[in-house]
Each structure stands twice: as structure tokens, then as C-alpha cells.
Protein backbone atom coordinates (compact mmCIF):
# COMPACT_ATOMS: atom_id res chain seq x y z
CA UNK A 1 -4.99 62.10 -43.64
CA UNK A 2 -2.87 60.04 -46.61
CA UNK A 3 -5.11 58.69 -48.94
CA UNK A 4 -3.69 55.17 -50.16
CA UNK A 5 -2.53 56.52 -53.62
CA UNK A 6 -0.48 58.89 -51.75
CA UNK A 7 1.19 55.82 -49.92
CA UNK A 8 1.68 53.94 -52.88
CA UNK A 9 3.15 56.91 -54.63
CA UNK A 10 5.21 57.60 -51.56
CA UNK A 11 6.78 54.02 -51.60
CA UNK A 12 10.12 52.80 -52.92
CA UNK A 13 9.63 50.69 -55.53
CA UNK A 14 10.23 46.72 -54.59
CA UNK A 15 13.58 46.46 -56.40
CA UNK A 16 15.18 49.39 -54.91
CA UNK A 17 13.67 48.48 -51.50
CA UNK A 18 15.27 44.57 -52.28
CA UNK A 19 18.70 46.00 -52.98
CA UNK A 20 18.73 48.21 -49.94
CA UNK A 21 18.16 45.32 -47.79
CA UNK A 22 20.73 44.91 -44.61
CA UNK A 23 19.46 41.74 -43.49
CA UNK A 24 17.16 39.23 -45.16
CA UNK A 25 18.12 39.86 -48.84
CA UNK A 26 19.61 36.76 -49.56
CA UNK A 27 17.18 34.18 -48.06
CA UNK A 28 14.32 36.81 -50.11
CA UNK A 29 15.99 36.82 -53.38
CA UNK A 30 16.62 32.65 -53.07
CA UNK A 31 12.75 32.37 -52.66
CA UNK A 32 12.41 34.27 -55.70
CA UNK A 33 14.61 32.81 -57.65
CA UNK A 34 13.08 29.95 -56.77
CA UNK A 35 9.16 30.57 -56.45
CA UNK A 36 7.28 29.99 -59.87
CA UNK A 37 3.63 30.68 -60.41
CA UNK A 38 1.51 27.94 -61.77
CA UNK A 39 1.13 28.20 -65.44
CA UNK A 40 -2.34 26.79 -64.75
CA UNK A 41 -3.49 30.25 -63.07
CA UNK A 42 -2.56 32.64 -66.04
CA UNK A 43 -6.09 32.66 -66.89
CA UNK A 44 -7.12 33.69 -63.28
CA UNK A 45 -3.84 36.11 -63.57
CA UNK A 46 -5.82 37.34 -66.63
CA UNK A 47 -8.95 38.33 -63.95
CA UNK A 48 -7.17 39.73 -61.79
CA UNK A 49 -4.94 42.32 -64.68
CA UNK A 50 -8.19 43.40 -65.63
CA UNK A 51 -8.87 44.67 -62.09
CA UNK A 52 -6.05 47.25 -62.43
CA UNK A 53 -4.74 46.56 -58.91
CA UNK A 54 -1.86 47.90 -57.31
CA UNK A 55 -0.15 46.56 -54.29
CA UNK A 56 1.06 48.83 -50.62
CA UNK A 57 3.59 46.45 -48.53
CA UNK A 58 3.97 47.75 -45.43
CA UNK A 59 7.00 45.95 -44.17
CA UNK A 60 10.75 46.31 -42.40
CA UNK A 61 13.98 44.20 -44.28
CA UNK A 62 14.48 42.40 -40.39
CA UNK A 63 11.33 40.59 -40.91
CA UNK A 64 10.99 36.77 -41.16
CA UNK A 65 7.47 36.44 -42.48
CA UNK A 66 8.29 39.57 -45.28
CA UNK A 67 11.03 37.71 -45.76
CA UNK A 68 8.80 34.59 -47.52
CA UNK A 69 5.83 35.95 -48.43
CA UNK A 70 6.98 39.34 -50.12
CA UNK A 71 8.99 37.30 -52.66
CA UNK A 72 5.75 35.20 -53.37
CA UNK A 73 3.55 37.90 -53.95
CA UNK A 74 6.14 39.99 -56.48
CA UNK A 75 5.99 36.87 -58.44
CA UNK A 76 2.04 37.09 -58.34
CA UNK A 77 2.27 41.16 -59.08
CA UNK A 78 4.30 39.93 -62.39
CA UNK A 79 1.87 37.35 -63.50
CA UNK A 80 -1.09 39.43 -63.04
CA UNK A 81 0.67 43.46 -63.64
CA UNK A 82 0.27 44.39 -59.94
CA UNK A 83 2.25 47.37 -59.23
CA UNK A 84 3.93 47.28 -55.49
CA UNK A 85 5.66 49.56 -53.28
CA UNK A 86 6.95 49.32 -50.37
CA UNK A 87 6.40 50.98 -47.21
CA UNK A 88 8.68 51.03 -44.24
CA UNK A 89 6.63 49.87 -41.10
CA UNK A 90 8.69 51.74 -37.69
CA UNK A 91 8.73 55.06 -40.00
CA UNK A 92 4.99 55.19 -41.08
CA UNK A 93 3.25 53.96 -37.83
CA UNK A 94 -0.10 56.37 -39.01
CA UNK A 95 -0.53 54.05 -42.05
CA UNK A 96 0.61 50.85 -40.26
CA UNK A 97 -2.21 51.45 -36.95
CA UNK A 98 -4.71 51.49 -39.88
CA UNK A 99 -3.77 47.62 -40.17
CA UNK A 100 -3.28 46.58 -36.59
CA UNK A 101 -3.36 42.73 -36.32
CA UNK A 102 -5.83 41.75 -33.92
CA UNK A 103 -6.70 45.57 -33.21
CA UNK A 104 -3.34 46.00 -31.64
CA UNK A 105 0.36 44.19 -32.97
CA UNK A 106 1.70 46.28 -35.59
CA UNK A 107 2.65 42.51 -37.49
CA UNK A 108 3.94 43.07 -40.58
CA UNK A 109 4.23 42.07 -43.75
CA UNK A 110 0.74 43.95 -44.60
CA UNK A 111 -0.11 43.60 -48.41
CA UNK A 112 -2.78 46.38 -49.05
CA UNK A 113 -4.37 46.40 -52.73
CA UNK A 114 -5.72 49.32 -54.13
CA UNK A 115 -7.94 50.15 -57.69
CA UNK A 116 -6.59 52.74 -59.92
CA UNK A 117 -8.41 54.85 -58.03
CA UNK A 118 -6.63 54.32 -54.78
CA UNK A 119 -9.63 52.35 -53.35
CA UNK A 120 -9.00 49.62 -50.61
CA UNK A 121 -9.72 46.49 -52.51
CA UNK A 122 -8.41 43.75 -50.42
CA UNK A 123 -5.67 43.30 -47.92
CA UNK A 124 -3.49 40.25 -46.83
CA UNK A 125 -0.78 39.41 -43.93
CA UNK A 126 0.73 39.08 -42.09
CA UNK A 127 0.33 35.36 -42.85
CA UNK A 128 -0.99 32.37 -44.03
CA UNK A 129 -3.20 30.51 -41.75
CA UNK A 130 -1.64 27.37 -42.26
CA UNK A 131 1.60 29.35 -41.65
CA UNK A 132 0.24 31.17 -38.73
CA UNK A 133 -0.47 27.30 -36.94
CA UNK A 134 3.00 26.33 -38.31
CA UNK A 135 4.65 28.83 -36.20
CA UNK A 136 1.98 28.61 -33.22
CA UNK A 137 2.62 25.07 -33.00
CA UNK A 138 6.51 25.54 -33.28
CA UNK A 139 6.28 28.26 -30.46
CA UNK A 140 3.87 26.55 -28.08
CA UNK A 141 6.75 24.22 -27.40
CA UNK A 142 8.37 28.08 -25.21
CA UNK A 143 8.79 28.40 -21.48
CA UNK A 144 6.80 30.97 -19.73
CA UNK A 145 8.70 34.57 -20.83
CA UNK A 146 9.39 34.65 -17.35
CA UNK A 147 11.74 31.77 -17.83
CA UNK A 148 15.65 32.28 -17.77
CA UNK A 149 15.58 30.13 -20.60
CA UNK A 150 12.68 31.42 -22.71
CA UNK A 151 14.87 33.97 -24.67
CA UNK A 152 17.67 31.19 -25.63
CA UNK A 153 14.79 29.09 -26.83
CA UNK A 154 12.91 31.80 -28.20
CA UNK A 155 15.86 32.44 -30.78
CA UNK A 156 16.38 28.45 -31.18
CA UNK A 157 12.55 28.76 -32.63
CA UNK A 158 13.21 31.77 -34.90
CA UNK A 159 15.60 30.08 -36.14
CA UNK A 160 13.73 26.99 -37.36
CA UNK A 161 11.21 29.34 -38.16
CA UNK A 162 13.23 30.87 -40.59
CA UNK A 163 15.21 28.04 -42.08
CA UNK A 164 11.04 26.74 -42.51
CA UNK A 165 10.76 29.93 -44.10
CA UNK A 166 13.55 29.77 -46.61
CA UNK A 167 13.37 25.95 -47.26
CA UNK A 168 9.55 24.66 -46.83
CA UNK A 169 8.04 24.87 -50.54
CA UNK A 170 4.69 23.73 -49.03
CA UNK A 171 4.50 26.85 -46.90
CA UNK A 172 5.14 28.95 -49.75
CA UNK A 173 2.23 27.28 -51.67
CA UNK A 174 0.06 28.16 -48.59
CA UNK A 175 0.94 31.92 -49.10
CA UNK A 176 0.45 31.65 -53.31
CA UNK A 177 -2.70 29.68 -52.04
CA UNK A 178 -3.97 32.54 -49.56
CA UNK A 179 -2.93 35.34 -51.52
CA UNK A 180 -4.69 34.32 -54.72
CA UNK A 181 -8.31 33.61 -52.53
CA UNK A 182 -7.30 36.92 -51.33
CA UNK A 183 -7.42 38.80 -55.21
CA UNK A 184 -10.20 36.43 -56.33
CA UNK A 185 -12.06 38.84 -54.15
CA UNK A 186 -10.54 41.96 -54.58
């Protein structure tokens, strides 16, 4: 089996994986661009440097939710020297059924942090829980799927999902928010 340093050595770093992107590069490099870390937490940043981590995202460039929170969490890997490579999910399903949501939906994005030694320290995703009842709430709104009009709608709430996504600087705090309770106890 793969130990975890083999998957992070394995991965493509995050630029290269950012400029290879076919289909949510834009919105992710906006939410960079404009994501900043609080200049409050450098001394918690500080902590978590000292912990050596390095971060495994298991994730595909199609994906909404990597689309948000991968952005956030680079910003946190520069603020507190996190390494992070990426890992595409559909073509490294033995590493991604080692993080099944709920024992069985391969969700994605999965942020996996490792000690220099490749040991599991924490792991995050595949999102917020503030985001996760955003979208529930947003969805729970859907026809049955056996509906004729459940896929029409069902791409009418993706869509406001993402725009959410791209726009909503509150749900980006609550993914800077969950991340960094997340590394406090790494």
C-alpha cells in the first residue's frame, strides 16, 4: 500500500495543477487573489510552521467546493509553510476510498496533513459545516430526482451554488475558520 509521503511526493505541485486547470481556474485564482489571511493569526501561523506539516489535496479541476476552499487553504499553506500537492481524485480512487465521506461518497476536496514523517495529522473537507447547511438548505428547495424537472433545477442550484462560492466572503471565512480549528489540532 502507498504510504502518504509517497502521495505527497507523487502529487503535482498546486501551481502546476492551477495552470492545468480546464474549468474552474478563473473563479479559483479570483478567490485567491482576493482571500487574505488575518494578520492577527501570524502568531498561530507561527504554531502551526513549527509542526512541519505538509498538505495531500485530493481533488478534480470540475469541482465547485475545490474550487473555494483550495484557494483558501494555499493562502493558509503560505502563512504557516505548508507544503501541498495535489492529487487527482477519478485517477487515484485507492487513496481517495481511504477518505470516503460518510463511509461511502468519494466528495472531494479532501485536505490530508501529514508530519515530516508522512504521519496522518489531521484531515479536512470536503466542507465547512456552515457551508455544508448553506448548500443543504439551497438544495432542499429540489423536486424528487424522479421529477422531469429536478435536473433543470438541479443545475439552476449549482449555479447559485457556485456564484455563492465565488462571491460570498462570509463563506470563505467559514472555511479559513474550519480549517484553522482543523491545524490547531493537528
Amino acid at each position: 500500500m502507498t504510504t502518504l509521503n509517497e502521495w505527497f511526493e507523487k502529487g503535482i505541485p498546486a501551481k502546476e495543477f492551477i495552470d492545468s486547470m480546464q474549468v474552474h481556474k478563473e473563479n479559483l485564482q479570483s478567490i485567491y487573489d482576493r482571500f487574505q489571511v488575518s494578520e492577527e493569526d501570524q502568531a498561530f501561523f507561527n504554531e502551526v510552521k513549527e509542526k512541519e506539516l505538509r498538505a495531500i489535496v485530493i481533488t478534480e479541476d470540475w469541482c465547485g467546493d475545490a474550487m473555494m476552499n483550495t484557494p483558501i487553504l494555499l493562502k493558509i499553506a503560505e502563512a504557516a509553510n505548508i507544503g501541498v500537492r495535489m492529487i487527482l481524485r477519478d485517477q487515484n480512487l485507492e487513496l481517495m476510498d481511504q477518505y470516503l465521506t460518510n463511509g461511502t461518497a468519494r466528495s472531494i476536496p479532501i485536505f490530508i496533513f501529514i508530519d515530516k514523517n508522512g504521519e496522518e495529522k489531521a484531515k479536512w473537507g470536503p466542507r465547512a459545516a456552515k457551508v455544508q447547511d448553506y448548500v443543504m438548505e439551497l438544495r432542499s428547495v429540489l423536486p424528487p430526482k424522479e421529477d422531469e424537472r429536478f435536473e433543470e433545477e438541479q443545475k439552476a442550484v449549482f449555479k447559485k451554488i457556485t456564484q455563492a462560492f465565488v462571491e460570498n466572503k462570509e463563506l470563505w471565512n467559514e472555511v479559513y475558520l474550519s480549517l484553522k480549528d482543523t491545524l490547531s489540532k493537528a
